[in-house]
C-alpha atoms as a PDB file:
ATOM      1  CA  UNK A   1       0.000   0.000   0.000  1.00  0.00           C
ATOM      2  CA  UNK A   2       1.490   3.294  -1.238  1.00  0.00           C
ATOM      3  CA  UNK A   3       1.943   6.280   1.759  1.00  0.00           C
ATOM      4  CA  UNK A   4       2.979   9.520   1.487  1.00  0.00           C
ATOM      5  CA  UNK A   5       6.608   9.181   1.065  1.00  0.00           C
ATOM      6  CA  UNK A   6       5.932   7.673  -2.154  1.00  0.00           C
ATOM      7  CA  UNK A   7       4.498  10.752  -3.839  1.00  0.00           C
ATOM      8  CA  UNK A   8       6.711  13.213  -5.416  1.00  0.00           C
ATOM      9  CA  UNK A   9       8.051  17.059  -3.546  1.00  0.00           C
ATOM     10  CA  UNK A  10       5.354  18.479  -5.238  1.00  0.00           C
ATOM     11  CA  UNK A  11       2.228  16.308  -3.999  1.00  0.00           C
ATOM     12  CA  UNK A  12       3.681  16.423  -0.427  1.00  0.00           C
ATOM     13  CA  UNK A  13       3.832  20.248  -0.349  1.00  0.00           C
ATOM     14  CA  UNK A  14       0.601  20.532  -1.626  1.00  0.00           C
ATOM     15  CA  UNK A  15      -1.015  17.989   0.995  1.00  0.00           C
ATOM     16  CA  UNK A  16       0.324  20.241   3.554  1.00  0.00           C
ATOM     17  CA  UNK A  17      -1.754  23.604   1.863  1.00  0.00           C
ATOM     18  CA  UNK A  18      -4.854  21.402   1.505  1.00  0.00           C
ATOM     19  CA  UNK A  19      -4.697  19.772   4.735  1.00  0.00           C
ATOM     20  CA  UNK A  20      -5.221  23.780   6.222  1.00  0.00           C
ATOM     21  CA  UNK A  21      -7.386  25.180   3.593  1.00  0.00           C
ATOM     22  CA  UNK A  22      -9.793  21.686   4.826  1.00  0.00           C
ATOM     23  CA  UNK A  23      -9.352  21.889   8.180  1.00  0.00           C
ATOM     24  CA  UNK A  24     -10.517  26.285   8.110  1.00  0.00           C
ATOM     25  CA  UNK A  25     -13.238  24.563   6.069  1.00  0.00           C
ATOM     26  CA  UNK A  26     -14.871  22.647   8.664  1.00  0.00           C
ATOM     27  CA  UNK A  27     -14.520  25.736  10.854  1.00  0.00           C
ATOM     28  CA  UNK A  28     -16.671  27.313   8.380  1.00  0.00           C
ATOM     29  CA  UNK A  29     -19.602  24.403   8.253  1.00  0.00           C
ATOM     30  CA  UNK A  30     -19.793  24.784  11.857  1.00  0.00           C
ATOM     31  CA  UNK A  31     -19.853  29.042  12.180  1.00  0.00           C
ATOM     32  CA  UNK A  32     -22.630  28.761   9.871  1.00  0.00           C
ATOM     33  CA  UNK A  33     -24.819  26.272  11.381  1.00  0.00           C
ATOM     34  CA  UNK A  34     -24.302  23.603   8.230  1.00  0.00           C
ATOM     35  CA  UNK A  35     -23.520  20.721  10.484  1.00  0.00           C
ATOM     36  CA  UNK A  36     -24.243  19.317  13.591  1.00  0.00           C
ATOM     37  CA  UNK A  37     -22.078  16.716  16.164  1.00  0.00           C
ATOM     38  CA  UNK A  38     -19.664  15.193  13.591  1.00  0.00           C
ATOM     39  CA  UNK A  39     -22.225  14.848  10.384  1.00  0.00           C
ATOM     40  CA  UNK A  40     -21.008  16.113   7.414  1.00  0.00           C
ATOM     41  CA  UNK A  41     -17.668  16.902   5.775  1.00  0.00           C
ATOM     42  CA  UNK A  42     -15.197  18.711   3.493  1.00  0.00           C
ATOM     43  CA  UNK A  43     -12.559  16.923   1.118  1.00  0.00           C
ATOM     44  CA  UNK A  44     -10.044  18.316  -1.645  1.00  0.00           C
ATOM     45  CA  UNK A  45      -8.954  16.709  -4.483  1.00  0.00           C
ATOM     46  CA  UNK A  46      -5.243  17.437  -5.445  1.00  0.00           C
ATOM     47  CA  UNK A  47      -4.133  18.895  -8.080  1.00  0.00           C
ATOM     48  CA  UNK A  48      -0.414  17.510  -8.453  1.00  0.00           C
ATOM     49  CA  UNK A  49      -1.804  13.831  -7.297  1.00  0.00           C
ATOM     50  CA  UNK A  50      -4.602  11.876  -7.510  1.00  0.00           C
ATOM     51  CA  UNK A  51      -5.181  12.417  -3.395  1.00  0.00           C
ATOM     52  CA  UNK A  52      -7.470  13.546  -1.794  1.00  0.00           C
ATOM     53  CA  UNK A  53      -8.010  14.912   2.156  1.00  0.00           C
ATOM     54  CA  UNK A  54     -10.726  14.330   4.220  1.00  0.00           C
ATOM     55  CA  UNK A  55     -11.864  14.541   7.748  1.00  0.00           C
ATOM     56  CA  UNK A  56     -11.571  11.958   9.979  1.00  0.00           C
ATOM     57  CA  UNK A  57     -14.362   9.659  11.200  1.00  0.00           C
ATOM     58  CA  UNK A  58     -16.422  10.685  14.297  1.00  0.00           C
ATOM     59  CA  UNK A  59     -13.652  13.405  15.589  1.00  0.00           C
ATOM     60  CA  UNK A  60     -16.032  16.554  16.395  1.00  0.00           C
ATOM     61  CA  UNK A  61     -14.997  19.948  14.470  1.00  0.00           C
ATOM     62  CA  UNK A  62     -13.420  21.739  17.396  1.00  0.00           C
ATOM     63  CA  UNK A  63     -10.463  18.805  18.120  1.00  0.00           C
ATOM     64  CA  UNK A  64      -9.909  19.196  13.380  1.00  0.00           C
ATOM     65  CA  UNK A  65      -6.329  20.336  12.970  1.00  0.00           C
ATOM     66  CA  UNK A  66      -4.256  20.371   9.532  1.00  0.00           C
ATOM     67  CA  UNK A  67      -2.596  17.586  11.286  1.00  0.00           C
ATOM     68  CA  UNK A  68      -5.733  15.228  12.271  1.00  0.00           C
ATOM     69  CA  UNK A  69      -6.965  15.516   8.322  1.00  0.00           C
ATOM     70  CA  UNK A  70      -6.727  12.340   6.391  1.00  0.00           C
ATOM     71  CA  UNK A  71      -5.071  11.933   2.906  1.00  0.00           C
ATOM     72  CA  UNK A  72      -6.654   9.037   0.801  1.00  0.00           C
ATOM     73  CA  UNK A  73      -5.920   7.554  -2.573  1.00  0.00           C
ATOM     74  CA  UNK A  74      -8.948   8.055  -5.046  1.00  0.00           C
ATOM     75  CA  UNK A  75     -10.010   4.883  -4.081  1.00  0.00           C
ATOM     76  CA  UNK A  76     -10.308   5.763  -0.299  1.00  0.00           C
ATOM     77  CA  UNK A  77      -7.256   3.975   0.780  1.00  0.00           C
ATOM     78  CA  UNK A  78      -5.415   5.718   3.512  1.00  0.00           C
ATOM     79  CA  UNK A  79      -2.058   7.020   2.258  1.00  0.00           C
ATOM     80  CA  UNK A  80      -1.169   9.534   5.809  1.00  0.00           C
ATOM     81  CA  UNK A  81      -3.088   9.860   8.234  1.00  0.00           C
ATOM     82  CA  UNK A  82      -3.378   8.767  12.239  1.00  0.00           C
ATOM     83  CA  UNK A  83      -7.159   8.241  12.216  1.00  0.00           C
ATOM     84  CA  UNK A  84      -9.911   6.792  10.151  1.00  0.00           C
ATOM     85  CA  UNK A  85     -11.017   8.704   7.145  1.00  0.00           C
ATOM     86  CA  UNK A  86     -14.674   9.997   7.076  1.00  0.00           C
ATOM     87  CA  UNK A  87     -17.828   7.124   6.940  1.00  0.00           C
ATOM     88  CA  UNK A  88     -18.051   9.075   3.361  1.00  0.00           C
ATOM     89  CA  UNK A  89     -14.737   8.808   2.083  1.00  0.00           C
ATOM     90  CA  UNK A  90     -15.717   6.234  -0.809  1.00  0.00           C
ATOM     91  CA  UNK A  91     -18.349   8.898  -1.531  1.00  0.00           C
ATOM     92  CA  UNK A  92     -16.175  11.376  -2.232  1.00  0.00           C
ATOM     93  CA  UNK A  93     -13.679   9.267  -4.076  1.00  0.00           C
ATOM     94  CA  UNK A  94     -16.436   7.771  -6.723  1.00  0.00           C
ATOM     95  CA  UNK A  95     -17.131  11.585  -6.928  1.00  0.00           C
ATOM     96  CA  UNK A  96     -13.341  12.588  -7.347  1.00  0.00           C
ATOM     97  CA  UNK A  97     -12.844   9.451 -10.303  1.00  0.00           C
ATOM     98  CA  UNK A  98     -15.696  10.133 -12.119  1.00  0.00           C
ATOM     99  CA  UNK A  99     -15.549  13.628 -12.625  1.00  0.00           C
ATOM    100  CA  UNK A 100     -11.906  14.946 -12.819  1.00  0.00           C
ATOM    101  CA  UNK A 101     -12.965  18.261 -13.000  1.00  0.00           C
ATOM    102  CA  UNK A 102     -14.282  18.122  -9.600  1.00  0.00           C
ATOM    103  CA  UNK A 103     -11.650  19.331  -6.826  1.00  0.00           C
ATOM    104  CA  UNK A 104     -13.704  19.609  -3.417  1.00  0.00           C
ATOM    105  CA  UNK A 105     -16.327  17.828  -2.244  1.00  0.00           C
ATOM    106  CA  UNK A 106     -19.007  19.337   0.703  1.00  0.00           C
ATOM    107  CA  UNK A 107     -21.423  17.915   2.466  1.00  0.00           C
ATOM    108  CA  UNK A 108     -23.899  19.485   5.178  1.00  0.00           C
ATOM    109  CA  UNK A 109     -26.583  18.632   7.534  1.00  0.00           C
ATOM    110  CA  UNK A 110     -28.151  21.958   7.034  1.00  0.00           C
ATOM    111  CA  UNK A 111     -31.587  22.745   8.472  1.00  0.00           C
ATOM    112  CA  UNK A 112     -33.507  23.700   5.679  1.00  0.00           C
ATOM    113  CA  UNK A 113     -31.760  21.612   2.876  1.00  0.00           C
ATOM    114  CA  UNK A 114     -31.849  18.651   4.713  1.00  0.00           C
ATOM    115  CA  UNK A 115     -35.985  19.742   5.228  1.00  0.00           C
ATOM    116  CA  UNK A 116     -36.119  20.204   1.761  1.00  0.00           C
ATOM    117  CA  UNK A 117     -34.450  16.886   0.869  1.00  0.00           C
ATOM    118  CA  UNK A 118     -37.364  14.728   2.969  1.00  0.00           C
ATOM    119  CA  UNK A 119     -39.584  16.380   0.176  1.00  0.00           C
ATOM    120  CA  UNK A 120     -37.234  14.485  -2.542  1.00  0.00           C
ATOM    121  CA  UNK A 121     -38.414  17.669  -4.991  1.00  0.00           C
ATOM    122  CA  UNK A 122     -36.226  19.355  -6.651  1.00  0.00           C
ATOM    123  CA  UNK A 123     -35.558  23.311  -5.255  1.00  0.00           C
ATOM    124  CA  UNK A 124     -37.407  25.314  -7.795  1.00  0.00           C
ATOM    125  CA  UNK A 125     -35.549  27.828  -9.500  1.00  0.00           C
ATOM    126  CA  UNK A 126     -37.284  30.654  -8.344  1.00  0.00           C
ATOM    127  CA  UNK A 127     -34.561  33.803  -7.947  1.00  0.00           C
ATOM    128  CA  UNK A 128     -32.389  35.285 -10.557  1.00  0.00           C
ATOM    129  CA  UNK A 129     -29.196  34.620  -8.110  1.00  0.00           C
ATOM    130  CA  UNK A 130     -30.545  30.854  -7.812  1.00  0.00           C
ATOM    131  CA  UNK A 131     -30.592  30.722 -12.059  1.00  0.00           C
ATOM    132  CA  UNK A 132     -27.173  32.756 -11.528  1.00  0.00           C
ATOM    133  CA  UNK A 133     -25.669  30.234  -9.214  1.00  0.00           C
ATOM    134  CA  UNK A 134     -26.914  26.494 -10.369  1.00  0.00           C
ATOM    135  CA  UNK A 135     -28.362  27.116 -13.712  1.00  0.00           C
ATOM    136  CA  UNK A 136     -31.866  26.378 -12.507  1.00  0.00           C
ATOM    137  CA  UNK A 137     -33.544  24.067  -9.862  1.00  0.00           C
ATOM    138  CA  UNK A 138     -31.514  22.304  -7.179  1.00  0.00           C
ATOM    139  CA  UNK A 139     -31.595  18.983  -8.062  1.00  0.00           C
ATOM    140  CA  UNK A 140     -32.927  15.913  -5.581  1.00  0.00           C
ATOM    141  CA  UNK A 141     -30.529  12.649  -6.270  1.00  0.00           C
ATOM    142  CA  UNK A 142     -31.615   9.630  -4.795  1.00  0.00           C
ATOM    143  CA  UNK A 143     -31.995   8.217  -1.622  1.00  0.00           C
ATOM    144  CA  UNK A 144     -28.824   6.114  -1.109  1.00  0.00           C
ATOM    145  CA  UNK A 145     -27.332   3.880   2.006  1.00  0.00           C
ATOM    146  CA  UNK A 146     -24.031   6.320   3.739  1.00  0.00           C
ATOM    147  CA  UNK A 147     -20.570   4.076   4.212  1.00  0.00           C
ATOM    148  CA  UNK A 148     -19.983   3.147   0.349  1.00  0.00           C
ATOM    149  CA  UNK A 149     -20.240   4.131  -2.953  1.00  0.00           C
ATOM    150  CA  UNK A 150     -23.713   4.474  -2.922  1.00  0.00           C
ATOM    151  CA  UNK A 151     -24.145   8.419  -2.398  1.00  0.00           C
ATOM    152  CA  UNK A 152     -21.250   9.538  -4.986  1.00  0.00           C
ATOM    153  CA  UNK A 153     -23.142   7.288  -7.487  1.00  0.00           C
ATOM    154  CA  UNK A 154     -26.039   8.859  -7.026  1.00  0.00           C
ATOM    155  CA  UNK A 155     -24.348  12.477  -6.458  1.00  0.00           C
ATOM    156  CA  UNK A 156     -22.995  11.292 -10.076  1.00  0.00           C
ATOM    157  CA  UNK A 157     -26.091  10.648 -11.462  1.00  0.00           C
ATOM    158  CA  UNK A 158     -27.689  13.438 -10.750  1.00  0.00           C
ATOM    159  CA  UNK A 159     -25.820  15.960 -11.611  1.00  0.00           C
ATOM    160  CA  UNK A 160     -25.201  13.840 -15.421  1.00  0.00           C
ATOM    161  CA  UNK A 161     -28.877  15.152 -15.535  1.00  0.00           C
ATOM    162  CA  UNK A 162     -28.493  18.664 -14.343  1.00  0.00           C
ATOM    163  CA  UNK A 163     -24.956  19.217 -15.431  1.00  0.00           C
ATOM    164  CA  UNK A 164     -25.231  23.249 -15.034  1.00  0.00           C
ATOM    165  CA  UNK A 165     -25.672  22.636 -10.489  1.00  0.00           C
ATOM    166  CA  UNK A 166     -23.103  22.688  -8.564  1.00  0.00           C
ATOM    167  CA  UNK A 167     -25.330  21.019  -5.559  1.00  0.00           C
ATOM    168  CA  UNK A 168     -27.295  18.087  -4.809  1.00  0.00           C
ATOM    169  CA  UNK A 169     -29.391  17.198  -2.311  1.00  0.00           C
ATOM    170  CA  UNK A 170     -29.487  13.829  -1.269  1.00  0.00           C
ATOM    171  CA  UNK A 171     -33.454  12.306  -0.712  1.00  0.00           C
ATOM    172  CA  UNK A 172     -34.192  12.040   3.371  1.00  0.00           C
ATOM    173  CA  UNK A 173     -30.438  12.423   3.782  1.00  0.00           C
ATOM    174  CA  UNK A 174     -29.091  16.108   3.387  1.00  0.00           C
END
């Protein structure tokens, strides 16, 4: 199994930026009331590597450093890290392989869009910043089992059909 040391100066540097630009992130989910206990997450795709970082699993946001952040192959093996990468990680990584223009992956518990995801309609496009921002309605995917595959897929599928969103909610998940 490959670890960090195997990847080139240029990988390692940049695990060390995205490691801090992931762990502010998670800052951010909490001051804004997107996530609750240890639900939901932030990973970056590399640029210089096919890496990614993650959170760990079940470590609550205010113990996240740079240092606790979990770097994972693109298919969600553990390359550096002390802990166990996120329940999602194999989300992410389905996400990160099957669209390689995709570079960071976030996903909330947020009040109202995980309200509006019980509905499993679509967000109506009905604001000319909403049209602005994800080309039109915010899509629902479909409901899918967490801890495999299973979410990315459907993350995947959906946005094949609305290809100008940015965002997906997940049916009765978030």
């Amino acid at each position: 199994m490959a670890t960090l040391a195997d990847y080139g100066p240029e990988a390692r540097a940049e695990v060390k930026q995205v490691r801090e630009v992931v762990a502010t992130l998670h800052e951010q989910l909490v001051k804004w009331n997107l996530v609750v206990w240890t639900a939901g997450n932030v990973s970056q795709r590399l640029r210089t590597a096919d890496l990614m970082v993650i959170k760990p699993s079940g470590l609550r946001y205010e113990y996240l450093t740079p240092s606790s952040m979990v770097v994972c192959d693109l298919d969600g093996n553990v390359v550096d890290g002390s802990e166990s990468p996120s329940s999602d990680t194999a989300s992410h990584a389905y996400i990160y392989r099957h669209m390689p223009d995709v570079y960071g992956v976030v996903h909330t518990h947020s009040t109202y869009a995980t309200a509006w995801a019980a509905t499993g309609q679509n967000i109506p496009c009905g604001l000319t910043m909403m049209g602005d921002e994800f080309g039109g309605p915010v899509p629902v995917g479909p409901f899918r089992l967490i801890g495999s595959e299973a979410i990315g897929e459907g993350v995947v599928e959906t946005l094949r059909e609305y290809p100008k969103s940015p965002a997906v909610l997940m049916q009765n998940h978030g």
